[in-house]
N, C-alpha and C. Protein backbone atom coordinates (compact mmCIF):
# COMPACT_ATOMS: atom_id res chain seq x y z
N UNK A 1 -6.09 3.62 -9.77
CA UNK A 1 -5.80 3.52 -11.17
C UNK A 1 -6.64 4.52 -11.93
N UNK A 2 -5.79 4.34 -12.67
CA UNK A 2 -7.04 5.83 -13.90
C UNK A 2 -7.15 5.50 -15.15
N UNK A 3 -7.92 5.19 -15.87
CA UNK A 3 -8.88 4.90 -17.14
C UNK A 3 -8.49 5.40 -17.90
N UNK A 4 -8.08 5.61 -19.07
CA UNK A 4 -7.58 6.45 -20.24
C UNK A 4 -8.51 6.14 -21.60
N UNK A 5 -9.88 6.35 -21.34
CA UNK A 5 -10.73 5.74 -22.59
C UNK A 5 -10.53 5.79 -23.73
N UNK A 6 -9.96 7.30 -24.09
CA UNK A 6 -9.56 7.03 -25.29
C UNK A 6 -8.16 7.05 -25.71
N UNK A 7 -7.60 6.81 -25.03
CA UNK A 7 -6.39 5.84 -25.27
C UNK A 7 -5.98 4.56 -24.81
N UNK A 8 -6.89 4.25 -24.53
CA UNK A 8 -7.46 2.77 -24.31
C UNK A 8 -5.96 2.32 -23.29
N UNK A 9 -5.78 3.00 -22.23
CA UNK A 9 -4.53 2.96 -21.12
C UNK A 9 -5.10 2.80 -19.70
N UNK A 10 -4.70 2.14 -19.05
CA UNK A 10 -4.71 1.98 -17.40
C UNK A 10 -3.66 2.50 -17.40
N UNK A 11 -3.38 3.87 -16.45
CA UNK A 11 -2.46 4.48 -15.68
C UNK A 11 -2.44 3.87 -14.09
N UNK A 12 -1.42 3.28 -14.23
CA UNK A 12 -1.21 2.11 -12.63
C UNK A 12 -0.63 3.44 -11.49
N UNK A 13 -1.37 3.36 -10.25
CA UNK A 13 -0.49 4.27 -9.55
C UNK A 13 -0.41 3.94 -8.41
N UNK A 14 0.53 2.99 -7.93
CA UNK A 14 0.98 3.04 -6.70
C UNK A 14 1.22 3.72 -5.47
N UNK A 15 1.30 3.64 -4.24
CA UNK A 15 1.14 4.69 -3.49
C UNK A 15 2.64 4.97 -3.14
N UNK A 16 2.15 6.69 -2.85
CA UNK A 16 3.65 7.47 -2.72
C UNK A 16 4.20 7.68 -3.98
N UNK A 17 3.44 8.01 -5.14
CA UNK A 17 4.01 7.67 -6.54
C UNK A 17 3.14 9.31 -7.06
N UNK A 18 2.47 10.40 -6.39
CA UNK A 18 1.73 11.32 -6.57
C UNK A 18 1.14 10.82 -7.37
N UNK A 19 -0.23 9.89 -7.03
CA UNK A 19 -1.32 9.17 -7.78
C UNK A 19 -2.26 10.11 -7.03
N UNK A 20 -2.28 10.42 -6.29
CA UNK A 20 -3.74 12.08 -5.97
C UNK A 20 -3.60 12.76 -6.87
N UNK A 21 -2.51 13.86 -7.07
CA UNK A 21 -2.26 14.77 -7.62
C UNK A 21 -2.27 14.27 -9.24
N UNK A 22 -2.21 13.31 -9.76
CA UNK A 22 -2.24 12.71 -11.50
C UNK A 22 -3.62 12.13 -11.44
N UNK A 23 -4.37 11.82 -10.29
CA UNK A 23 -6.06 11.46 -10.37
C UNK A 23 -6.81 12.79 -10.59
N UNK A 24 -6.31 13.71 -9.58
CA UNK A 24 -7.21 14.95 -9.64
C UNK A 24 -6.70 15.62 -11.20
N UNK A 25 -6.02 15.45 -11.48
CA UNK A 25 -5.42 16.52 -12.72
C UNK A 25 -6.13 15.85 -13.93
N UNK A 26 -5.46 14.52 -14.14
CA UNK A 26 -5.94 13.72 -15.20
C UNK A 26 -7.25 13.29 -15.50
N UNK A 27 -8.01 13.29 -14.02
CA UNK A 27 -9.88 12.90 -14.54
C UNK A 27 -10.05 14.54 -15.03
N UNK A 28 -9.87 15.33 -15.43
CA UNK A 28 -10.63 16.56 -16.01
C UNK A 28 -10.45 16.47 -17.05
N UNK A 29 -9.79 15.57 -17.56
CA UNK A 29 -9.98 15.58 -19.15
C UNK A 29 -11.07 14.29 -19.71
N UNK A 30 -11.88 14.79 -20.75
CA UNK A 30 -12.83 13.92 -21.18
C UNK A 30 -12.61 12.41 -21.12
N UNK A 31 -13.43 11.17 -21.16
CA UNK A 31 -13.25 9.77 -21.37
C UNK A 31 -12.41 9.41 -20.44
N UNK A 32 -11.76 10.33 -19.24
CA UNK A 32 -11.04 9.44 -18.15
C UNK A 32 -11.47 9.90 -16.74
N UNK A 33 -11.46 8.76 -16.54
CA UNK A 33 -12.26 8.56 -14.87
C UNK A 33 -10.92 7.72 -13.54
N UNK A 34 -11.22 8.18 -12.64
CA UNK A 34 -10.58 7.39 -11.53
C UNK A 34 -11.39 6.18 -11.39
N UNK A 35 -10.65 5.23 -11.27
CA UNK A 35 -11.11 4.04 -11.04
C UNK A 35 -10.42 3.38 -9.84
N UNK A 36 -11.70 3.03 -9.28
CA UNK A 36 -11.49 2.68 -7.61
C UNK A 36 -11.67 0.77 -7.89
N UNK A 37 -10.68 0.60 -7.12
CA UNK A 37 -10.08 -1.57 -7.63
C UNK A 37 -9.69 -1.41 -5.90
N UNK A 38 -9.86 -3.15 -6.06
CA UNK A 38 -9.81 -3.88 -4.84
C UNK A 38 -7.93 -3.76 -4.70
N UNK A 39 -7.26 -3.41 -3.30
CA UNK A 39 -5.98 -3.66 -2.86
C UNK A 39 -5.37 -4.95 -2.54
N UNK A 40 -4.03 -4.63 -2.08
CA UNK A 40 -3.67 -6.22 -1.92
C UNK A 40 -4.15 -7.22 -0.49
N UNK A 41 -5.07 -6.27 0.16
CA UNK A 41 -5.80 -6.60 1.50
C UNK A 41 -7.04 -6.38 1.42
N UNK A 42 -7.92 -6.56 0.05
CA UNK A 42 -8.80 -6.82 -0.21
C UNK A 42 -9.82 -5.57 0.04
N UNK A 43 -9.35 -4.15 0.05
CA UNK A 43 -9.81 -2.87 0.30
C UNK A 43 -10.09 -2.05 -0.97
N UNK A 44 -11.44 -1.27 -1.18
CA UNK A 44 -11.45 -0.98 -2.25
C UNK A 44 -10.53 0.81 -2.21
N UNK A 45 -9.77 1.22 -3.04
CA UNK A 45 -9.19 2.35 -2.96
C UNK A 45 -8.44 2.35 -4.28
N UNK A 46 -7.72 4.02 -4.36
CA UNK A 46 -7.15 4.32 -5.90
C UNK A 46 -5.59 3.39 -6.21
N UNK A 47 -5.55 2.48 -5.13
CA UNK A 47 -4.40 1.53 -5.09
C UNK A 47 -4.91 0.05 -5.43
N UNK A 48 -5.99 -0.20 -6.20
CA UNK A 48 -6.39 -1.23 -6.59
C UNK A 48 -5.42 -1.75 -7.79
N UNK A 49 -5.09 -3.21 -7.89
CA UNK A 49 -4.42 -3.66 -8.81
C UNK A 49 -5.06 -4.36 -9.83
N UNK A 50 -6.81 -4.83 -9.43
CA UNK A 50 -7.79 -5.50 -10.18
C UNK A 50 -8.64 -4.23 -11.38
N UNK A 51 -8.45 -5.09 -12.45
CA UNK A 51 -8.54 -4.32 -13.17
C UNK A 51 -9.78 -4.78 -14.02
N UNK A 52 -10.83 -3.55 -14.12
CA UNK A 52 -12.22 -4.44 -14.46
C UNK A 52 -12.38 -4.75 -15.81
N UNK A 53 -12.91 -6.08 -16.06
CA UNK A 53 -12.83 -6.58 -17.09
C UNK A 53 -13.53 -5.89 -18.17
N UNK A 54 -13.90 -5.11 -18.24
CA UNK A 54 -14.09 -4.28 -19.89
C UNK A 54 -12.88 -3.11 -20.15
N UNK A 55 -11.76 -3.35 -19.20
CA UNK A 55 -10.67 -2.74 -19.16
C UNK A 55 -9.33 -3.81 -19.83
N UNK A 56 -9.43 -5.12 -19.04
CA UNK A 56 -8.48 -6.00 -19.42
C UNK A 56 -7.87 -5.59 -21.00
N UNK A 57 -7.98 -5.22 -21.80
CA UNK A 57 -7.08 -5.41 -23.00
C UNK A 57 -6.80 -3.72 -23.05
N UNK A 58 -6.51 -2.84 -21.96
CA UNK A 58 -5.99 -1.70 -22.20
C UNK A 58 -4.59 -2.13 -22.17
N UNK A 59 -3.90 -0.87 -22.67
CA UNK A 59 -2.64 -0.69 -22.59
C UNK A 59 -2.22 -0.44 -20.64
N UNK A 60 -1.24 -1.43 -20.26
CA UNK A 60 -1.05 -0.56 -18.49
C UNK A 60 0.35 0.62 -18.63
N UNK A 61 0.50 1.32 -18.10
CA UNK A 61 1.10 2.04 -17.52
C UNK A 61 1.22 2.79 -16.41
N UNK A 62 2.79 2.27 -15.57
CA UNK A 62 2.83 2.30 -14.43
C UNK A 62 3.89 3.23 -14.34
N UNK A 63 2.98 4.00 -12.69
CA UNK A 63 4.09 5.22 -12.44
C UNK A 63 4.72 4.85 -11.12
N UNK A 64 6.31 5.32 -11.71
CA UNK A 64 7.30 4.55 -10.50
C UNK A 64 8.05 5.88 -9.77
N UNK A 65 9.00 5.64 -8.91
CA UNK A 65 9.71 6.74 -8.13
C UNK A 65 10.92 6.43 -7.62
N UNK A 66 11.69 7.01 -7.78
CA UNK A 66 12.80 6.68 -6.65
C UNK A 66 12.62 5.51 -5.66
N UNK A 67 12.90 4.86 -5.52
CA UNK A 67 12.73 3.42 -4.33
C UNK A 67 12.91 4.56 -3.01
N UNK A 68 14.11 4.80 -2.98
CA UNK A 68 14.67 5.76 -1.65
C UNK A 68 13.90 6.66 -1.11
N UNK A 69 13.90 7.48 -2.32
CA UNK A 69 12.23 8.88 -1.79
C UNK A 69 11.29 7.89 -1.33
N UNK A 70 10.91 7.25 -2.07
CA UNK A 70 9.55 6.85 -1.93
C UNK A 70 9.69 6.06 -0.45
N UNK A 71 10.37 5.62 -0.23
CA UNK A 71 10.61 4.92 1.29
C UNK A 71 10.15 5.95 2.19
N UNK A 72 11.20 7.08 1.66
CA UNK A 72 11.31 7.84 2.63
C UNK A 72 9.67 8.69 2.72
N UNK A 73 9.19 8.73 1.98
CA UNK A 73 7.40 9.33 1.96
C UNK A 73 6.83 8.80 2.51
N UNK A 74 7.29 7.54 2.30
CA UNK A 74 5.91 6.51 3.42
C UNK A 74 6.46 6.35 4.96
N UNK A 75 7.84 6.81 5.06
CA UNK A 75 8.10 7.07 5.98
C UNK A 75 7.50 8.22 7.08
N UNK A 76 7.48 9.33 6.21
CA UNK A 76 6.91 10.51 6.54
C UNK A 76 5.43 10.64 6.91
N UNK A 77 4.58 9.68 5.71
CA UNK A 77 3.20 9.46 6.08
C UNK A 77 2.94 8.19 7.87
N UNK A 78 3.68 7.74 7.25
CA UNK A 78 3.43 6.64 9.03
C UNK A 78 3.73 7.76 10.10
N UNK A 79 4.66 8.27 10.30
CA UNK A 79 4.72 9.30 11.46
C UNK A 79 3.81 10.45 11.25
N UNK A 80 3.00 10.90 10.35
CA UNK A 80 2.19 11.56 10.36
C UNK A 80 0.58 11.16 10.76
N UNK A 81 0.50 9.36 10.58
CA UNK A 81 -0.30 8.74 11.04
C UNK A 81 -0.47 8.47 12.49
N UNK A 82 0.97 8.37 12.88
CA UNK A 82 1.14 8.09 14.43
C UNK A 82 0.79 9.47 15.46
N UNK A 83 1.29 10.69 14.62
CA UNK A 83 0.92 11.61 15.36
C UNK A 83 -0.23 12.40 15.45
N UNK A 84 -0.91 12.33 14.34
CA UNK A 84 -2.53 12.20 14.41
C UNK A 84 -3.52 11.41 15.65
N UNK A 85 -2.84 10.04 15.60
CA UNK A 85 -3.86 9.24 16.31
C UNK A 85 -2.50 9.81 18.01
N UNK A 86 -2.18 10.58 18.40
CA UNK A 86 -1.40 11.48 19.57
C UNK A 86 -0.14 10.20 19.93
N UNK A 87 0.36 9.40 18.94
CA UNK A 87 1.30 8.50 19.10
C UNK A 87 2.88 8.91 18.49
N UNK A 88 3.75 9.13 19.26
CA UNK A 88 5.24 9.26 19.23
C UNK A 88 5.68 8.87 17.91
N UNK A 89 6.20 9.60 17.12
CA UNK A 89 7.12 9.78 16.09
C UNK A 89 7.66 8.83 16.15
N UNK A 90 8.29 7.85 15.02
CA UNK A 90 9.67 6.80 15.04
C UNK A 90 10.59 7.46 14.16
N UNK A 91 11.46 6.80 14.36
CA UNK A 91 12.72 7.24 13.65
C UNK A 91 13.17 6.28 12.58
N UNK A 92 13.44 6.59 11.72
CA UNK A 92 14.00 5.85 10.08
C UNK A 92 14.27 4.42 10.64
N UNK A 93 15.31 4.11 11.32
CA UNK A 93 16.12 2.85 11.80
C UNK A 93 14.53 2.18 12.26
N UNK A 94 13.92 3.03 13.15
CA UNK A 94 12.55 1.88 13.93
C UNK A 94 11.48 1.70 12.22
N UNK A 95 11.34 2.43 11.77
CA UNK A 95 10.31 2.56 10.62
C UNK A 95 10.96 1.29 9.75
N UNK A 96 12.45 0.63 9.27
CA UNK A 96 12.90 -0.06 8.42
C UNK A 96 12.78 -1.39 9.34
N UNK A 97 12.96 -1.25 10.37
CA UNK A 97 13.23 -2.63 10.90
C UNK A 97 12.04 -2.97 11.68
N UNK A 98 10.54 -2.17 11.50
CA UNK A 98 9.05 -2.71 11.88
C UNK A 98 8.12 -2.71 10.60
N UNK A 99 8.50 -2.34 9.52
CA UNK A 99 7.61 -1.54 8.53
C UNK A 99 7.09 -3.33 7.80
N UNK A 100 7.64 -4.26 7.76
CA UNK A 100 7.23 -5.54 7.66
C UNK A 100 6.09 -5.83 7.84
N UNK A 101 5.80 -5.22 9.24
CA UNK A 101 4.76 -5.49 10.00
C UNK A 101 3.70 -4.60 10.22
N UNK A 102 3.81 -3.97 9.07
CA UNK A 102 2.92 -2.61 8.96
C UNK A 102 1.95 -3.23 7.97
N UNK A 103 1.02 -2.39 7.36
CA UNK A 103 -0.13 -2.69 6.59
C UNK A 103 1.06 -2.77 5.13
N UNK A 104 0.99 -3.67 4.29
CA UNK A 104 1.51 -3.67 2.85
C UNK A 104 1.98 -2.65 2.55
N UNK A 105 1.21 -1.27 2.03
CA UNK A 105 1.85 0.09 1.26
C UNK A 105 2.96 0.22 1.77
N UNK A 106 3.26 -0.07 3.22
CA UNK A 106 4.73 0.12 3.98
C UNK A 106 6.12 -0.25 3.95
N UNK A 107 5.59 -1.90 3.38
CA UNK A 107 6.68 -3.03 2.85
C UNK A 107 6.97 -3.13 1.10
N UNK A 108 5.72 -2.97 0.51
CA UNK A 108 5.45 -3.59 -0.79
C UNK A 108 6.66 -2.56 -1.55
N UNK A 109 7.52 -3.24 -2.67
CA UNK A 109 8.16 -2.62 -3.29
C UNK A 109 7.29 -2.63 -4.34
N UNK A 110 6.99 -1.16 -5.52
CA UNK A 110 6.06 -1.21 -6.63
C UNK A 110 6.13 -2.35 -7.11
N UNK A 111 7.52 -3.48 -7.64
CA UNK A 111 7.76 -4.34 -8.39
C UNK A 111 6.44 -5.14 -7.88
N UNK A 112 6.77 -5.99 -6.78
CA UNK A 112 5.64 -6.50 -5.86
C UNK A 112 4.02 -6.30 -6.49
N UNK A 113 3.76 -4.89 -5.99
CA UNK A 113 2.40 -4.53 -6.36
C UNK A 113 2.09 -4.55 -7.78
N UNK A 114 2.63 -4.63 -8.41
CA UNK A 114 2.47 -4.57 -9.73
C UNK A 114 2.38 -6.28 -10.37
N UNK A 115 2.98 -7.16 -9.52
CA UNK A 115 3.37 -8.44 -10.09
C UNK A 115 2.15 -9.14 -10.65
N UNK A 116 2.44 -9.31 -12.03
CA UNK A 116 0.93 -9.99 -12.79
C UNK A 116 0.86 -9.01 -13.73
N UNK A 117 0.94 -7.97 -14.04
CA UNK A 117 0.36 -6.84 -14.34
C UNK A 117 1.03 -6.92 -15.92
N UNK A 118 0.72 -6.44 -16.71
CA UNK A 118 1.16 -6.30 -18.43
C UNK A 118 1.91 -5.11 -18.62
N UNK A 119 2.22 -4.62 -17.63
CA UNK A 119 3.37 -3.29 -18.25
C UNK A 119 4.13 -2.73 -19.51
N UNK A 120 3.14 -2.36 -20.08
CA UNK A 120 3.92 -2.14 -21.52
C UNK A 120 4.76 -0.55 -21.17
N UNK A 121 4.80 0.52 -20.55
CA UNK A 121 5.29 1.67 -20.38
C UNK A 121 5.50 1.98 -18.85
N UNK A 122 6.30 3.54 -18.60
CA UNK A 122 6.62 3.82 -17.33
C UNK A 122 6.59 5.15 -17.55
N UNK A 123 6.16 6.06 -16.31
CA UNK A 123 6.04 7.26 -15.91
C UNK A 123 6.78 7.74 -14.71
N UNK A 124 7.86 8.31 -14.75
CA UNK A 124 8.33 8.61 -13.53
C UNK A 124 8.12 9.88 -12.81
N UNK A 125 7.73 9.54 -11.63
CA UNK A 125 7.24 10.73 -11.00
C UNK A 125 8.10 11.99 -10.95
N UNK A 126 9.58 11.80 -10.60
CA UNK A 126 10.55 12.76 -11.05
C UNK A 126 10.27 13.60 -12.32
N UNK A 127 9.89 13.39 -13.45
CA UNK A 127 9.63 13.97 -14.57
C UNK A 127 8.16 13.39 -15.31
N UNK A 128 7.16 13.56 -14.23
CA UNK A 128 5.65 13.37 -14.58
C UNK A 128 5.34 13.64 -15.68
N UNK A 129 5.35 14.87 -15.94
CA UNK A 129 4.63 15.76 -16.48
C UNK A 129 5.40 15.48 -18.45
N UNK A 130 6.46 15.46 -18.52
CA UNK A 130 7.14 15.20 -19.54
C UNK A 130 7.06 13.64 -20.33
N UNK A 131 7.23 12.88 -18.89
CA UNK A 131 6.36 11.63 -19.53
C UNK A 131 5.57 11.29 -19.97
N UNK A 132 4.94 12.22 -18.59
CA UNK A 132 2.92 11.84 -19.61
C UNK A 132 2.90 12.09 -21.09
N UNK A 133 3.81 12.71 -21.64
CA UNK A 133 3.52 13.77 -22.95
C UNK A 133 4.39 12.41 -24.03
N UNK A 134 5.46 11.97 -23.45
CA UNK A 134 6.41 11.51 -24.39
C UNK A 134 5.87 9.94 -24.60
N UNK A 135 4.93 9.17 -23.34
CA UNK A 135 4.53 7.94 -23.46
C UNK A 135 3.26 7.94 -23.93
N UNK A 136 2.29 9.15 -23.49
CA UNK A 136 0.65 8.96 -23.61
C UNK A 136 0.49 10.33 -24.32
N UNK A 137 1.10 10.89 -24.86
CA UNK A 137 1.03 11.84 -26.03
C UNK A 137 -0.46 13.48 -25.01
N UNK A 138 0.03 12.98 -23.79
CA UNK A 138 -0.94 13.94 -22.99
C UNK A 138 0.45 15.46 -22.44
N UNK A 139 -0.39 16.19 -22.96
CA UNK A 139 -0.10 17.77 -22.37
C UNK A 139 -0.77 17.89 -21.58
N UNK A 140 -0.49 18.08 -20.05
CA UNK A 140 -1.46 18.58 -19.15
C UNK A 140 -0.61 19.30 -17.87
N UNK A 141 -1.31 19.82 -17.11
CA UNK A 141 -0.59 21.38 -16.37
C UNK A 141 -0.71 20.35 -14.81
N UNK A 142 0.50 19.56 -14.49
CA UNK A 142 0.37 19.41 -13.24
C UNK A 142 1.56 20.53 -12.36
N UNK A 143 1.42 20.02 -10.86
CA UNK A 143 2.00 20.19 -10.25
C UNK A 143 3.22 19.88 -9.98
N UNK A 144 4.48 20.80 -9.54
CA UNK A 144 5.47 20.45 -9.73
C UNK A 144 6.00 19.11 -8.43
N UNK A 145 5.91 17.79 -8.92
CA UNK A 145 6.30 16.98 -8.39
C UNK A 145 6.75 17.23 -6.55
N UNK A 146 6.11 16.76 -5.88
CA UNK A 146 6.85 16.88 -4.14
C UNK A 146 7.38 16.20 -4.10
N UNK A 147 8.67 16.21 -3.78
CA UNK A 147 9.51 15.18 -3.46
C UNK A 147 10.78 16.21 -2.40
N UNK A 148 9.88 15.39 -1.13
CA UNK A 148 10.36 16.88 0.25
C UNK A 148 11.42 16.49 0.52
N UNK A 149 12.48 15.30 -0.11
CA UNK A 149 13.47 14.34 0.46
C UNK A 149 14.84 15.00 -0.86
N UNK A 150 14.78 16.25 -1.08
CA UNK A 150 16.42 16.62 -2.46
C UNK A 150 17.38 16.09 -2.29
N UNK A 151 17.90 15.77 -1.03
CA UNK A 151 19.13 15.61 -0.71
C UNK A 151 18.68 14.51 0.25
N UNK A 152 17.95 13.07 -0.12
CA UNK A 152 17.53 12.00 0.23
C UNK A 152 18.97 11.20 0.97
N UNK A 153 19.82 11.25 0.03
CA UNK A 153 21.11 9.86 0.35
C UNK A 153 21.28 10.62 2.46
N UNK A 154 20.92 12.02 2.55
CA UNK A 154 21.52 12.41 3.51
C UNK A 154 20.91 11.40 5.27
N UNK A 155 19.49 11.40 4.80
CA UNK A 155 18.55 10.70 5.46
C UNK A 155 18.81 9.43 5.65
N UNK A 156 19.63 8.86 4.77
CA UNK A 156 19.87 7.05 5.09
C UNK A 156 21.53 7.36 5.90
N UNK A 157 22.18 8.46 6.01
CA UNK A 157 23.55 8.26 6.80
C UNK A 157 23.43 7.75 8.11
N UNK A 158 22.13 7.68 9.04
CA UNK A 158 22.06 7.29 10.43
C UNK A 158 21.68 5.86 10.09
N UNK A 159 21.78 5.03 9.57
CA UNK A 159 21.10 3.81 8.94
C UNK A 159 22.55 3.05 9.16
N UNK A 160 23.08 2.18 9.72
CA UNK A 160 23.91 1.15 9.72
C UNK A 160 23.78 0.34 8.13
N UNK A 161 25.59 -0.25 8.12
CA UNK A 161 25.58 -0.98 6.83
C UNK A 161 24.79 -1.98 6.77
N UNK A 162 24.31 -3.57 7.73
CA UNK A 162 24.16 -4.41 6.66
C UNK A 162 22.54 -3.75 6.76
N UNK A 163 21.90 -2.97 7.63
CA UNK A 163 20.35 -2.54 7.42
C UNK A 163 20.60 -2.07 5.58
N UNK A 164 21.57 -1.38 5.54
CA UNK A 164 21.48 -0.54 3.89
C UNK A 164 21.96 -1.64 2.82
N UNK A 165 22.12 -2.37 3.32
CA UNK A 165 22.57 -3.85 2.13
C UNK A 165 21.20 -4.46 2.24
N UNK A 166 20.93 -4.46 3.40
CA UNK A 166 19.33 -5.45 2.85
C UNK A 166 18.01 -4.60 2.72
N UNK A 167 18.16 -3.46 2.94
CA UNK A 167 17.39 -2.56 2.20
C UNK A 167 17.46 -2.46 0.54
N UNK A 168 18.70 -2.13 0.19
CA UNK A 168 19.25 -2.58 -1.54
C UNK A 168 18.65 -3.81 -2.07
N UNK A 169 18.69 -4.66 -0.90
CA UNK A 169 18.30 -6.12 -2.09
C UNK A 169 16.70 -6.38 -1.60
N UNK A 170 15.89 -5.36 -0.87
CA UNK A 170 14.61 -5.59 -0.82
C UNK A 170 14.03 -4.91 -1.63
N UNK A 171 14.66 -3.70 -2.19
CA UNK A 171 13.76 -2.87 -3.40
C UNK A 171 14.46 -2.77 -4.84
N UNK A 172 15.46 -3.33 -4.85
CA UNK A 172 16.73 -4.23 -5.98
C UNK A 172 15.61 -4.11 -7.15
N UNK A 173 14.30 -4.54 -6.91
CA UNK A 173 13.63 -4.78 -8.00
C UNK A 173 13.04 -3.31 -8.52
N UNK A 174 12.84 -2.39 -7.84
CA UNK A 174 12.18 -1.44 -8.17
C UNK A 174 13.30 -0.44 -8.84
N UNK A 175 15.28 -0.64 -8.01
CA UNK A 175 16.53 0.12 -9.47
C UNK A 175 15.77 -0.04 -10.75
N UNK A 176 15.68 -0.60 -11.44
CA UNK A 176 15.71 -0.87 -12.62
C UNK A 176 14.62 -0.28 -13.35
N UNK A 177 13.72 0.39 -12.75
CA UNK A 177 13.29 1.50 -13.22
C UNK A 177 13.50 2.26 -13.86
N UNK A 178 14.91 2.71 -13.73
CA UNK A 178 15.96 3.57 -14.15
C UNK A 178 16.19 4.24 -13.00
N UNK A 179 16.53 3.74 -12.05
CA UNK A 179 17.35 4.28 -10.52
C UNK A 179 18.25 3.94 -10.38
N UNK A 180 19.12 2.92 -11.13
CA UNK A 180 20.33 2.36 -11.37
C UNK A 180 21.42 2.97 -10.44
N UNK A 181 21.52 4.35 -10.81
CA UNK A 181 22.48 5.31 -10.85
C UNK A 181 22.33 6.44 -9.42
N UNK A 182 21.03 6.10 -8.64
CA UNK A 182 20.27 6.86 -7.86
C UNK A 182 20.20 5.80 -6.60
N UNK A 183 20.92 4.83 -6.15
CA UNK A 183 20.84 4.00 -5.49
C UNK A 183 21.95 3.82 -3.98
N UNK A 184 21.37 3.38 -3.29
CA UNK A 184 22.24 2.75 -1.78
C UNK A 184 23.07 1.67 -2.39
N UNK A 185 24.09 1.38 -3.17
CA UNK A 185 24.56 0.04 -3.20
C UNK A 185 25.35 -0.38 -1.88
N UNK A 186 25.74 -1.84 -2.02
CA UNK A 186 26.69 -1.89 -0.49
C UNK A 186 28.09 -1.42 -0.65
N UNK A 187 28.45 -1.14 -1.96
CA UNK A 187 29.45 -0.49 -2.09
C UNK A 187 29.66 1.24 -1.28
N UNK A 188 28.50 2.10 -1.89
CA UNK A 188 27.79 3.35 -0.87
C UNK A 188 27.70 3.00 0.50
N UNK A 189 27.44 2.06 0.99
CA UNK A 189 26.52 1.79 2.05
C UNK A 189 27.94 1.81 2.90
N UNK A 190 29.06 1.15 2.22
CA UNK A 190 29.76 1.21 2.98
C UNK A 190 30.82 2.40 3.26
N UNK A 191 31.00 3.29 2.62
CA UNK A 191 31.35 4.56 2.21
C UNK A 191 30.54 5.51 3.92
N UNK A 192 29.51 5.16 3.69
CA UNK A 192 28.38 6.04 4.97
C UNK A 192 28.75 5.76 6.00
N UNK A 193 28.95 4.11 6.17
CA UNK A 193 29.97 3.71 7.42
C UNK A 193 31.33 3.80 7.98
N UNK A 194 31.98 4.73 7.00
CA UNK A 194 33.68 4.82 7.28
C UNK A 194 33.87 6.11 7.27
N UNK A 195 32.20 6.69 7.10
CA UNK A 195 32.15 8.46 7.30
C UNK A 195 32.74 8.92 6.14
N UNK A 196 32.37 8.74 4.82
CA UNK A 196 32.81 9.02 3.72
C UNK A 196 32.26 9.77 3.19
């Protein structure tokens, strides 16, 4: 999370949401600091949801992403974890149907991580930089958003239907973001299956 002192804001940043790249950018400006909070496994890191009490009456704002990308990032980071520690790559289908059983960041839909939380605003990582400006009245020179997945829907075609129906209704909460329109419905889902 990141401190906004004098705009009296908690910037919430979930992981896979480019919360490095908006920590490193955003602490260089005066009165804001990274703030390191306890996780949902009781770990202290920039994915803390506890928010310290001479903070409690900030404004929160939380930065969200694509449900799909963002799957697909933490997808990318687990096999980058596996092949670090010299362990075999999985494939999308093994990553959706073990990721349960992975550490939280793997399963948790933002909605989830966020639950409790006072959300008065949203930042979408798709258009960071414009948000920051239009919600928190901040001009600042980031980086142009990674999002290594452009042509994402292509990545869920090896994915069987009802896996992509209950994928839809496990991150269902995080559409409404404004992904509405950016989504696997089972209507799509079934379109992928008839080779459409």
């Amino acid at each position: 999370m990141i401190i906004l002192n004098d705009l009296e804001t908690i910037l919430l940043t979930p992981p896979r949401t480019a919360s490095f790249a908006l920590h490193t950018a955003l602490c260089k400006r005066p009165n804001t600091f990274w703030c390191m909070s306890i996780d949902p496994h009781g770990y202290q890191n920039r994915y803390g949801t506890t928010i310290p009490h001479e903070f409690k009456s900030y404004r929160q704002v939380l930065v969200v992403r694509n449900p799909y990308t963002r799957l697909l990032g933490l997808f990318d980071e687990y096999n980058r974890y596996l092949i670090s520690n010299q362990k075999k790559p999985i494939t999308l289908i093994e990553f959706l149907d073990h990721r349960k059983s992975l550490w939280w960041r793997y399963h948790w839909n933002i909605s989830r991580w966020v639950q409790g939380m006072d959300v008065t605003g949203m930042i979408h990582l798709e258009s960071y930089a414009a948000d920051l400006k239009q919600v928190l009245g901040i001009s600042i020179r980031l980086p142009k958003p990674e999002i290594s997945r452009a042509k994402w829907m292509n990545d869920f075609k090896c994915v069987d239907y009802q896996r992509l129906v209950d994928l839809y209704h496990e991150i269902l909460p995080d559409v409404i973001y404004g992904y509405d329109r950016k989504s696997l419905t089972p209507l799509i889902a079934q379109m992928f299956n008839h080779g459409s």
